[in-house]
N, C-alpha and C. Protein backbone atom coordinates (compact mmCIF):
# COMPACT_ATOMS: atom_id res chain seq x y z
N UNK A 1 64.63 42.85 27.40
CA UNK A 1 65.75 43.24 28.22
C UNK A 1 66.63 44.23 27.47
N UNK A 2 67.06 44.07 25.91
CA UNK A 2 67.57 45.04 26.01
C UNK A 2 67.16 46.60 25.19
N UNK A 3 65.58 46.38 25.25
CA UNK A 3 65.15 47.79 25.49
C UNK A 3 65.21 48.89 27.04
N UNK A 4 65.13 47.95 27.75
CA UNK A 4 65.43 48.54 28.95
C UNK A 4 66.95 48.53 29.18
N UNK A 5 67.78 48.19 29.04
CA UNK A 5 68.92 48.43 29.16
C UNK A 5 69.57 49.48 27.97
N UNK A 6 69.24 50.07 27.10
CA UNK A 6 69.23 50.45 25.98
C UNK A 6 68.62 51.98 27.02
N UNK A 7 67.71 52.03 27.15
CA UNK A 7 67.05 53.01 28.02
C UNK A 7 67.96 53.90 29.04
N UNK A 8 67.65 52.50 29.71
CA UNK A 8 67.84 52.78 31.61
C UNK A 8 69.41 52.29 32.49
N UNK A 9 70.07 51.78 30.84
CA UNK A 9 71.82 51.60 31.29
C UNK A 9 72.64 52.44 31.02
N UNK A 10 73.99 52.30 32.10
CA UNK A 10 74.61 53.28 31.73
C UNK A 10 75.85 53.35 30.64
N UNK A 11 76.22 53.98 29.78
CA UNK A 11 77.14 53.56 29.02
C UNK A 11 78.34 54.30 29.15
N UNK A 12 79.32 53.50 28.99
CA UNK A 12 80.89 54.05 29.11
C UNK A 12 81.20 55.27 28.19
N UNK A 13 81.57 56.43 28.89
CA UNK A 13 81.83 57.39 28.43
C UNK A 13 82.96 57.20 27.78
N UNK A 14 83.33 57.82 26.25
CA UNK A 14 84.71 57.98 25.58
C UNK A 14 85.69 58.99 26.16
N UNK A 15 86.79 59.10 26.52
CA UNK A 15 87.59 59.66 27.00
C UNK A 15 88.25 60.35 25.46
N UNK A 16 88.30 61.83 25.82
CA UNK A 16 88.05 62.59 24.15
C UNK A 16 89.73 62.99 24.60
N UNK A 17 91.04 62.50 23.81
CA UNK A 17 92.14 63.37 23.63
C UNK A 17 92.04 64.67 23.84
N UNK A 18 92.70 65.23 24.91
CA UNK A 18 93.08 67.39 25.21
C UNK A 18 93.98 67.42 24.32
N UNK A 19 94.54 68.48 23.25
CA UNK A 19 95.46 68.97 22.73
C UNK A 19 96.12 70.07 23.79
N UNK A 20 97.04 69.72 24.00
CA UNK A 20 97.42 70.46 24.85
C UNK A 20 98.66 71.65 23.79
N UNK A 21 98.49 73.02 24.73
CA UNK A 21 99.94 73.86 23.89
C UNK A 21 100.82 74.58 25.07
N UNK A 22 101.67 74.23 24.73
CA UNK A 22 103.07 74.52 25.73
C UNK A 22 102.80 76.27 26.18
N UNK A 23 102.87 76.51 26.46
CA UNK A 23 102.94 78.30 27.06
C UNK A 23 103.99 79.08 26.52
N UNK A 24 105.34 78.17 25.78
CA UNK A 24 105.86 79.50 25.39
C UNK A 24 105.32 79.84 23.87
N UNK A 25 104.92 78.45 23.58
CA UNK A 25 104.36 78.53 21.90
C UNK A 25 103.11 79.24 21.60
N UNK A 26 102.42 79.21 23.28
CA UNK A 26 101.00 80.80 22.65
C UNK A 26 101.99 81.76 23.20
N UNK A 27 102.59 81.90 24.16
CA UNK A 27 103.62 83.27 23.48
C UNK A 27 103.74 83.76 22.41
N UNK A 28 104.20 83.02 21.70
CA UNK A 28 105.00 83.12 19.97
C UNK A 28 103.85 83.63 19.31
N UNK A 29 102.88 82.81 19.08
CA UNK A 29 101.76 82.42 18.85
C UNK A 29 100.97 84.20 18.77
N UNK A 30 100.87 84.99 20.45
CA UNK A 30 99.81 86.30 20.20
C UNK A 30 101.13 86.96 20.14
N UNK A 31 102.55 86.81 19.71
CA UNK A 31 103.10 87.79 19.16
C UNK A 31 103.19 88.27 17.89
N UNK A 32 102.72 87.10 17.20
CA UNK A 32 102.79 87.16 15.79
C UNK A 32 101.43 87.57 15.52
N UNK A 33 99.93 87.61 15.98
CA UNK A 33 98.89 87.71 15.91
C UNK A 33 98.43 89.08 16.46
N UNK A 34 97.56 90.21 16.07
CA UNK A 34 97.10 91.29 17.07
C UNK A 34 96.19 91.08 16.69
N UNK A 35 95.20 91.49 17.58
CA UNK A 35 93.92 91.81 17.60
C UNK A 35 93.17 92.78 17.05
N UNK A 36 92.20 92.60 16.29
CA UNK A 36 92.07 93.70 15.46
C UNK A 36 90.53 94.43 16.45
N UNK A 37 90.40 96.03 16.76
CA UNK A 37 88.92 96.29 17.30
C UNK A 37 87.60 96.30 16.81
N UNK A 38 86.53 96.08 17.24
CA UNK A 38 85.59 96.00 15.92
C UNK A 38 84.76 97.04 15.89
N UNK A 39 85.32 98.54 16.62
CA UNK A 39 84.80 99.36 16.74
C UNK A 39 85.93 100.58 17.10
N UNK A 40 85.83 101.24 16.01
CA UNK A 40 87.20 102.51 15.95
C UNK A 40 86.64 104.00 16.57
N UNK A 41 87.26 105.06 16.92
CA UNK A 41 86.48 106.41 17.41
C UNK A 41 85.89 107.02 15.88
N UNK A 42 85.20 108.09 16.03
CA UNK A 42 84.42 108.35 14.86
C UNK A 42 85.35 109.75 14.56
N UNK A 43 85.51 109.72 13.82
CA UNK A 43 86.18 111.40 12.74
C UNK A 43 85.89 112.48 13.68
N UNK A 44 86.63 113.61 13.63
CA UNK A 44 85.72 114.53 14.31
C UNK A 44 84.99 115.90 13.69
N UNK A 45 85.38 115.45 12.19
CA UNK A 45 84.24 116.04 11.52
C UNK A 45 82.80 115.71 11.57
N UNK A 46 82.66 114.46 11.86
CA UNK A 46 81.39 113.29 11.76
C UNK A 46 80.80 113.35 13.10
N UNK A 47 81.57 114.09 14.50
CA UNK A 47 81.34 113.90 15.64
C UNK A 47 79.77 114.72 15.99
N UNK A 48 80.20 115.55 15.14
CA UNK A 48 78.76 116.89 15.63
C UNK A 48 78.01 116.49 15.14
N UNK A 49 78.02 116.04 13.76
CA UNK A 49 77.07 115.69 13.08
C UNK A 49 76.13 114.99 13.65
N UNK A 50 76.64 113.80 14.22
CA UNK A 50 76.35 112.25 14.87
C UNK A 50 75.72 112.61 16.13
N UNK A 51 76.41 113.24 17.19
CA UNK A 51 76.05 113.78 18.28
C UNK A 51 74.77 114.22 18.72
N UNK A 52 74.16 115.03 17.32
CA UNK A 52 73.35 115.82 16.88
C UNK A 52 72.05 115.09 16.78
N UNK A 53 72.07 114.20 15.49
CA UNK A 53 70.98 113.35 15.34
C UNK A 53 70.60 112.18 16.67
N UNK A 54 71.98 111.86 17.40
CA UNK A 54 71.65 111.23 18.21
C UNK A 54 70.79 111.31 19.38
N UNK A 55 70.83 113.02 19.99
CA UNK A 55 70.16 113.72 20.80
C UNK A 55 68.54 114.18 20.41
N UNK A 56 68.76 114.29 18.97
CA UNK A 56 67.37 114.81 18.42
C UNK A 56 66.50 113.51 18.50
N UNK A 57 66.63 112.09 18.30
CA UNK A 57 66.38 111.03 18.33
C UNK A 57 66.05 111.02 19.87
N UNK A 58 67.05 110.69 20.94
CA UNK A 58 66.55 110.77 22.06
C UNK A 58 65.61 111.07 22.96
N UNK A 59 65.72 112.47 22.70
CA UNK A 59 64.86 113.70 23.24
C UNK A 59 63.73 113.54 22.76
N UNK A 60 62.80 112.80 21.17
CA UNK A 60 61.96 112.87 20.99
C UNK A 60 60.93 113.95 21.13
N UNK A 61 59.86 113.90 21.77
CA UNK A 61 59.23 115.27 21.90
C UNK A 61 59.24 115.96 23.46
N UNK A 62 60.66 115.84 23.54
CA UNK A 62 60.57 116.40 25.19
C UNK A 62 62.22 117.76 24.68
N UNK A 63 61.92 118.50 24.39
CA UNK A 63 62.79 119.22 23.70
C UNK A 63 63.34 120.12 24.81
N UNK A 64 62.93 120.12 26.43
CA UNK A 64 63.73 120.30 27.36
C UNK A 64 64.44 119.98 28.18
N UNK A 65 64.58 118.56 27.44
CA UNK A 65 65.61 117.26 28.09
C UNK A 65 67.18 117.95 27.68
N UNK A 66 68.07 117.85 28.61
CA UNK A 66 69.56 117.67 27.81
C UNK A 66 69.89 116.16 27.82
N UNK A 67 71.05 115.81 26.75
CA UNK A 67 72.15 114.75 26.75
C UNK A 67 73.22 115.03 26.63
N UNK A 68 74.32 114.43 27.05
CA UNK A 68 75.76 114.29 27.01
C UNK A 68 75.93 112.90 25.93
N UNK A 69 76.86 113.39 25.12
CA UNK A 69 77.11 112.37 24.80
C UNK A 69 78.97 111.92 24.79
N UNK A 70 79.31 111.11 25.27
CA UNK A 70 80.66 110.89 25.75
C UNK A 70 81.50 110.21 24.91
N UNK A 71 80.76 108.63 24.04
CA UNK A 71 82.08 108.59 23.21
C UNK A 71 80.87 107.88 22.16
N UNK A 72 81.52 108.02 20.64
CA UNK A 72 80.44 107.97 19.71
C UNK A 72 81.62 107.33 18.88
N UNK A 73 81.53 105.59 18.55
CA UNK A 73 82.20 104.45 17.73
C UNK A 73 81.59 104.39 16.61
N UNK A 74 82.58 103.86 15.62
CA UNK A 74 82.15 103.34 14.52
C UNK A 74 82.17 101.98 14.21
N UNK A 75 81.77 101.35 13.49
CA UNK A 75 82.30 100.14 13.15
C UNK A 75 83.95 99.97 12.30
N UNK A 76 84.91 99.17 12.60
CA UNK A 76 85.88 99.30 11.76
C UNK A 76 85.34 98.26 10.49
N UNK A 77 85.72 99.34 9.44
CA UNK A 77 85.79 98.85 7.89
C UNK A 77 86.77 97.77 7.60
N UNK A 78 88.10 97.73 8.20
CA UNK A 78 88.65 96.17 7.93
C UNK A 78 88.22 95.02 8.31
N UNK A 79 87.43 95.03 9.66
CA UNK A 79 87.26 93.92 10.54
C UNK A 79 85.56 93.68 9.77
N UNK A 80 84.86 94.67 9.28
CA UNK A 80 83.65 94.53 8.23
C UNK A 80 84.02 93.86 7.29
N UNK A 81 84.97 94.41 6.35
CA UNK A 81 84.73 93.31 4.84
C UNK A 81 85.69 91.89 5.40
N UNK A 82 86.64 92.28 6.70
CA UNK A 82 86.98 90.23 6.58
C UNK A 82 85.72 89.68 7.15
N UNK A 83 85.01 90.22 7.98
CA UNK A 83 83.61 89.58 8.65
C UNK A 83 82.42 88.71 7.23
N UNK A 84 82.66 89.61 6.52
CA UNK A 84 81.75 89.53 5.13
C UNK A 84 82.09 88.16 4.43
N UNK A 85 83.62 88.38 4.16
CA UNK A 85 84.39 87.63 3.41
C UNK A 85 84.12 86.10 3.78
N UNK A 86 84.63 85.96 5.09
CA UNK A 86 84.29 84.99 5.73
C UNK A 86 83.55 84.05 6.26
N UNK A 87 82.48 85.02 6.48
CA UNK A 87 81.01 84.08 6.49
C UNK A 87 80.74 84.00 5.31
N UNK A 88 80.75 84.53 3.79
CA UNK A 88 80.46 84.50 2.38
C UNK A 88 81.04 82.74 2.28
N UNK A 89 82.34 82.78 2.44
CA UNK A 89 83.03 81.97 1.88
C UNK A 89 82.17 80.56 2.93
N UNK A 90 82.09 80.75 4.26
CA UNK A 90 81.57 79.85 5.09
C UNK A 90 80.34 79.57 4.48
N UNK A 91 78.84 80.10 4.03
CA UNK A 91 78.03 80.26 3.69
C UNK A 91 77.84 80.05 2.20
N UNK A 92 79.13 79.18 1.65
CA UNK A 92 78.73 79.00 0.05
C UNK A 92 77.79 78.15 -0.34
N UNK A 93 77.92 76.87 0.32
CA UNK A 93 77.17 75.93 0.38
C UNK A 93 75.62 75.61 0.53
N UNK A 94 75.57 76.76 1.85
CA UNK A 94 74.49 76.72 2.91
C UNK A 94 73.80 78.29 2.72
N UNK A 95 72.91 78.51 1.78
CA UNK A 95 72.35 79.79 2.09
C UNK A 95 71.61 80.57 2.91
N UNK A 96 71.07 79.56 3.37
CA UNK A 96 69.99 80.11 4.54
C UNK A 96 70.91 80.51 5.92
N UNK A 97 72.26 79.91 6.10
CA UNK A 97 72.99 79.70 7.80
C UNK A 97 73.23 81.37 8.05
N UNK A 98 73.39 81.30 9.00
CA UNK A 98 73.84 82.67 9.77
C UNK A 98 75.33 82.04 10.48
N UNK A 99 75.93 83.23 10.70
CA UNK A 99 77.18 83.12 11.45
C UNK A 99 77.46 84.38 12.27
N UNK A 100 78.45 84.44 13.21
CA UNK A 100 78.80 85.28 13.94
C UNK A 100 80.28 85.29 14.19
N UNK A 101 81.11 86.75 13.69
CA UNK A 101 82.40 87.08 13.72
C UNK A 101 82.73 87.24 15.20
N UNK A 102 83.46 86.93 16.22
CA UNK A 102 83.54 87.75 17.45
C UNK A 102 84.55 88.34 17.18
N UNK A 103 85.80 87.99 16.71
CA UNK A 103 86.97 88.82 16.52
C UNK A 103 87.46 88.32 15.45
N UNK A 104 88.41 89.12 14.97
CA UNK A 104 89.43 89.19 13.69
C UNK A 104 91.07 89.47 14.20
N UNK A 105 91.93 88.53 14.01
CA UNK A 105 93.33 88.80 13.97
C UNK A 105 93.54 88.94 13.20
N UNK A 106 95.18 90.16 13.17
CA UNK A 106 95.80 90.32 12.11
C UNK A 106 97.68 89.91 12.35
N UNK A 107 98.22 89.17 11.17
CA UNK A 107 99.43 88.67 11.24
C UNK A 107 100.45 89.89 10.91
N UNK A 108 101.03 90.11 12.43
CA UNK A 108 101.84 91.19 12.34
C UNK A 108 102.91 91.29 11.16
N UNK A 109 104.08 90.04 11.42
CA UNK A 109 105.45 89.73 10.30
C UNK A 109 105.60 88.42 10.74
């Protein structure tokens, strides 16, 4: 009996505490916090350059194709080395884990 009940019964779900936060305190909260992008516009020395290889890549061997190319990002370098930092420090333990940054805040004042 009580393999089958063990099985095929139902058991009382735990009722898990919500933390709840007041609305003016995430006010406060993304005033003090900005968002950092994880992708900045590219130089516009670097633009032709980039533009360039990107089209030659494209086009492959059809060299009477055109492209437009409209907006050409970089990665931002701050939101890179805290990304680094962070999974490093997450990953001390555990060498093999992977992680994933989605965003980075930064504390205004």
């Amino acid at each position: 009996m009580g393999l089958f009940q063990r099985l095929f019964g139902k058991s009382e779900e735990k009722e898990i505490p919500i933390n709840t936060v007041d609305k003016g305190e995430t006010e406060q909260i993304e005033k003090e916090w900005e968002k950092l992008p994880a992708f900045i516009p590219v130089n516009e020395e670097d633009y032709s350059l980039v533009s360039l290889i990107a089209t030659a890549i494209a086009a492959g061997d059809r060299p009477e194709s055109k492209f437009v190319v409209k907006k050409i990002m970089q990665r931002n370098p701050e939101v890179l080395h805290v990304s680094l930092i962070a999974s490093s420090l997450a990953a001390a333990d555990v060498i093999d884990s992977k992680f994933k940054i989605k965003t980075v805040y930064r504390k205004t004042n």
